[in-house]
PDB file of N, CA and C in Angstrom:
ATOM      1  N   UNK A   1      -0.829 -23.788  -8.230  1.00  0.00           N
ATOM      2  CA  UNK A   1      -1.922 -22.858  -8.026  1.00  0.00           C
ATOM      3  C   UNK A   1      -1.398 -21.432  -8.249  1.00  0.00           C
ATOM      4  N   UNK A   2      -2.304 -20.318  -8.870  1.00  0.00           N
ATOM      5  CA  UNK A   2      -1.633 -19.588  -9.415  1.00  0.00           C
ATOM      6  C   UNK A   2      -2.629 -18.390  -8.636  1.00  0.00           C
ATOM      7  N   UNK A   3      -1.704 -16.946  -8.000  1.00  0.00           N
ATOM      8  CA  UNK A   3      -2.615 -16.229  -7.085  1.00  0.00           C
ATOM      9  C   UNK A   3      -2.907 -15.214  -8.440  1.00  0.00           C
ATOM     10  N   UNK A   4      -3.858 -14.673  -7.613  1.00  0.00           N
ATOM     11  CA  UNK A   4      -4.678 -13.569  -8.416  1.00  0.00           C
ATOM     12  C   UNK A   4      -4.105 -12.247  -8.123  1.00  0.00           C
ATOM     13  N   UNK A   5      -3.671 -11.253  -9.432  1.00  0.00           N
ATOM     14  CA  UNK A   5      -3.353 -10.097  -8.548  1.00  0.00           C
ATOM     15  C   UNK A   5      -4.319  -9.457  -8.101  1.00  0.00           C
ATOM     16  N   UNK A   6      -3.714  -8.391  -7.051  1.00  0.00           N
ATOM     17  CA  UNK A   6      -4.600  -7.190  -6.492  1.00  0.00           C
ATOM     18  C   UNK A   6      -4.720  -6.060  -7.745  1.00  0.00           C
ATOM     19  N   UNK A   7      -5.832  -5.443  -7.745  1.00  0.00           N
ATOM     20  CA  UNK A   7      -5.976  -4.244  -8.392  1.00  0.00           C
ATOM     21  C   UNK A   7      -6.621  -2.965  -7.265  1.00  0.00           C
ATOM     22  N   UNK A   8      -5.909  -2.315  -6.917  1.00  0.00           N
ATOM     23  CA  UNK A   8      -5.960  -0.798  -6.002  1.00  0.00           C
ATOM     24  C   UNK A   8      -6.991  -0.318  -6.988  1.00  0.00           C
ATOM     25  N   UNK A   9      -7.679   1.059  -6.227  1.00  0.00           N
ATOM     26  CA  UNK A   9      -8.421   1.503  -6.498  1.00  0.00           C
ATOM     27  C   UNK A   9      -7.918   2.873  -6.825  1.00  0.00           C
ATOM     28  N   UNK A  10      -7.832   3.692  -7.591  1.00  0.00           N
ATOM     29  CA  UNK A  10      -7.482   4.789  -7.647  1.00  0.00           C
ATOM     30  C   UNK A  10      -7.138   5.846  -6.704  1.00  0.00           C
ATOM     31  N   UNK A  11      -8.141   5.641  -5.443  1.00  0.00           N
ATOM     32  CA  UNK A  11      -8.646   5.910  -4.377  1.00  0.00           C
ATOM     33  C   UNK A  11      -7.283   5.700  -3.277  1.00  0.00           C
ATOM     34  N   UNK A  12      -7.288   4.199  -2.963  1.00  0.00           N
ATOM     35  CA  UNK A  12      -6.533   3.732  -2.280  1.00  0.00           C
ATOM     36  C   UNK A  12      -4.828   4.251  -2.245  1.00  0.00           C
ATOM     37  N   UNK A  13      -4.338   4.380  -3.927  1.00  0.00           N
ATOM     38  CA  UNK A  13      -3.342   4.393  -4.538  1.00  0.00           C
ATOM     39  C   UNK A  13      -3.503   6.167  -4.128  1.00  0.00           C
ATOM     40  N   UNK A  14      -4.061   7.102  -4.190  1.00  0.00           N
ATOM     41  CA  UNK A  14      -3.918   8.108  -3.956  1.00  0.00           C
ATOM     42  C   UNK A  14      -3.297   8.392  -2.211  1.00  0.00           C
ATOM     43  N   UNK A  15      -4.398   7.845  -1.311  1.00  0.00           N
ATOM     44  CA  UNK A  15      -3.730   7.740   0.445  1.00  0.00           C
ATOM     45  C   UNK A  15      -2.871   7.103   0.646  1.00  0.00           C
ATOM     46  N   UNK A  16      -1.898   6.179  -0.061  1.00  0.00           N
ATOM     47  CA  UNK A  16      -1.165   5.805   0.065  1.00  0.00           C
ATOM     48  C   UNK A  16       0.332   6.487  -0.817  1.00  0.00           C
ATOM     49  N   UNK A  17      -0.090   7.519  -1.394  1.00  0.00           N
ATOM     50  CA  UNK A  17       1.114   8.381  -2.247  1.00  0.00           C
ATOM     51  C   UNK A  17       1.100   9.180  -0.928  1.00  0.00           C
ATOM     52  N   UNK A  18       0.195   9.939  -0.486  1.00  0.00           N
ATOM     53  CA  UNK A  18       0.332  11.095   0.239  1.00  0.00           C
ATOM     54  C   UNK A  18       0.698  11.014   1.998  1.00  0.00           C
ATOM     55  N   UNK A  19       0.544   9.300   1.918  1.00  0.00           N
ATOM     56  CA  UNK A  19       1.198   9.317   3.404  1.00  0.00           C
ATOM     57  C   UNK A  19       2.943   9.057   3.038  1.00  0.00           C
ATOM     58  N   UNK A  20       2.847   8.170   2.225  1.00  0.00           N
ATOM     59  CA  UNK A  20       4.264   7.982   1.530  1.00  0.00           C
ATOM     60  C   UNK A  20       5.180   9.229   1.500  1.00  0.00           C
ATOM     61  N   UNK A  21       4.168  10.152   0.846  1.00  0.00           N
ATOM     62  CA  UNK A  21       5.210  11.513   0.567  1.00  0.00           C
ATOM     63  C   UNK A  21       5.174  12.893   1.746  1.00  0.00           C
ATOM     64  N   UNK A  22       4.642  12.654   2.805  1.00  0.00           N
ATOM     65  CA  UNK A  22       4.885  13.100   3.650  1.00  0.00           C
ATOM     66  C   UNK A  22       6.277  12.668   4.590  1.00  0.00           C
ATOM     67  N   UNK A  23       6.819  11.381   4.178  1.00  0.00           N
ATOM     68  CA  UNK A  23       7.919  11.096   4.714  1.00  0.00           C
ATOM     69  C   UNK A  23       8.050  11.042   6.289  1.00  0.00           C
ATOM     70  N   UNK A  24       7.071  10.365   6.906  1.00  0.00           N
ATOM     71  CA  UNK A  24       7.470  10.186   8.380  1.00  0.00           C
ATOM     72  C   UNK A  24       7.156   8.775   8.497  1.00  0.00           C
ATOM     73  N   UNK A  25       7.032   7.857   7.945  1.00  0.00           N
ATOM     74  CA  UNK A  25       7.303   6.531   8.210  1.00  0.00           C
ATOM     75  C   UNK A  25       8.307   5.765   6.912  1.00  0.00           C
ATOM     76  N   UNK A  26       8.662   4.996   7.608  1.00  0.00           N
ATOM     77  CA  UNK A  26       9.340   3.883   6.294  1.00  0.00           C
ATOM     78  C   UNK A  26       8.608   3.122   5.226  1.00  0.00           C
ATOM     79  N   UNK A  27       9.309   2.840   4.278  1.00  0.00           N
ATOM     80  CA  UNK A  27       8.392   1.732   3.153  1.00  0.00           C
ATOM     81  C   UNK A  27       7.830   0.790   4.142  1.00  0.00           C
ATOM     82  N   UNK A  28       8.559   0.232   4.743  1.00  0.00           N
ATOM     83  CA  UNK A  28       8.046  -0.982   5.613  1.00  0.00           C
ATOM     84  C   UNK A  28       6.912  -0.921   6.750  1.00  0.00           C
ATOM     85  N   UNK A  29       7.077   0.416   7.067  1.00  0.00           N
ATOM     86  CA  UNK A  29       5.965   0.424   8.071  1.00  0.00           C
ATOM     87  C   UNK A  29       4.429   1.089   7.463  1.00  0.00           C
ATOM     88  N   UNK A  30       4.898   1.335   6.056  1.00  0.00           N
ATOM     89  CA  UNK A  30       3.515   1.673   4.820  1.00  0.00           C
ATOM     90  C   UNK A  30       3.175   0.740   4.293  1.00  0.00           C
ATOM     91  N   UNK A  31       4.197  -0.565   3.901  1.00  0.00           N
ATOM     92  CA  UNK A  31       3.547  -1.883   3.648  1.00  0.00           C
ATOM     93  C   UNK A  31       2.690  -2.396   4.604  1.00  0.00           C
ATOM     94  N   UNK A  32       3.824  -2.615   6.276  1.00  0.00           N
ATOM     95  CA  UNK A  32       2.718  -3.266   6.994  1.00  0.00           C
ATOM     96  C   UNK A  32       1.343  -2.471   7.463  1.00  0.00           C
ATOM     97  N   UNK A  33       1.080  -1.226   7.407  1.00  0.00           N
ATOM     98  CA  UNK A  33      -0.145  -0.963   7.491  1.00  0.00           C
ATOM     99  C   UNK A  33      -1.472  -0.464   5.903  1.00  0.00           C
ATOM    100  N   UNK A  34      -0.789  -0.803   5.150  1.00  0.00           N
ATOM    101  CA  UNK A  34      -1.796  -1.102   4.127  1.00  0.00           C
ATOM    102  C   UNK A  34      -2.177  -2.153   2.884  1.00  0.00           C
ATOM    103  N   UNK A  35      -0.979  -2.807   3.555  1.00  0.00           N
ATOM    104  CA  UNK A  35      -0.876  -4.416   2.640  1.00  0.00           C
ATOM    105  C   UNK A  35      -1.341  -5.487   3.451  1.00  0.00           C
ATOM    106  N   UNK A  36      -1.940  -5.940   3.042  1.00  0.00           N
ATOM    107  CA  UNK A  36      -2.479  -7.472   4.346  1.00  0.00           C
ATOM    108  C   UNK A  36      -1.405  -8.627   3.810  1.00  0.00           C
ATOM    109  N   UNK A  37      -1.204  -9.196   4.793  1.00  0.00           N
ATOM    110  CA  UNK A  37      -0.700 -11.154   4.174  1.00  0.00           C
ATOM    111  C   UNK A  37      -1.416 -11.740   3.327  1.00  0.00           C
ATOM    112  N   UNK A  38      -0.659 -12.534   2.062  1.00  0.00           N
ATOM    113  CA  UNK A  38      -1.249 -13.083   1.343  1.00  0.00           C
ATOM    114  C   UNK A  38      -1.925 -14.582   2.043  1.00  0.00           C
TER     115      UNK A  38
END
């Protein structure tokens, strides 16, 4: 069985640069709050 990718929204991909680049959390704690479990 073969998964489907995700496609972000331009939108999404933007709040997620700008919390990123503010630099007060880790990759990991930006995955777990905007990536769900597959």
């Amino acid at each position: 069985m073969t998964r489907k990718r995700r496609n972000h929204s331009p939108e999404f991909k933007a709040k997620v640069a700008l919390d990123a680049a503010r630099g007060d959390k880790t990759v990991a704690e930006l995955a777990q709050k905007y990536v769900s479990a597959p």
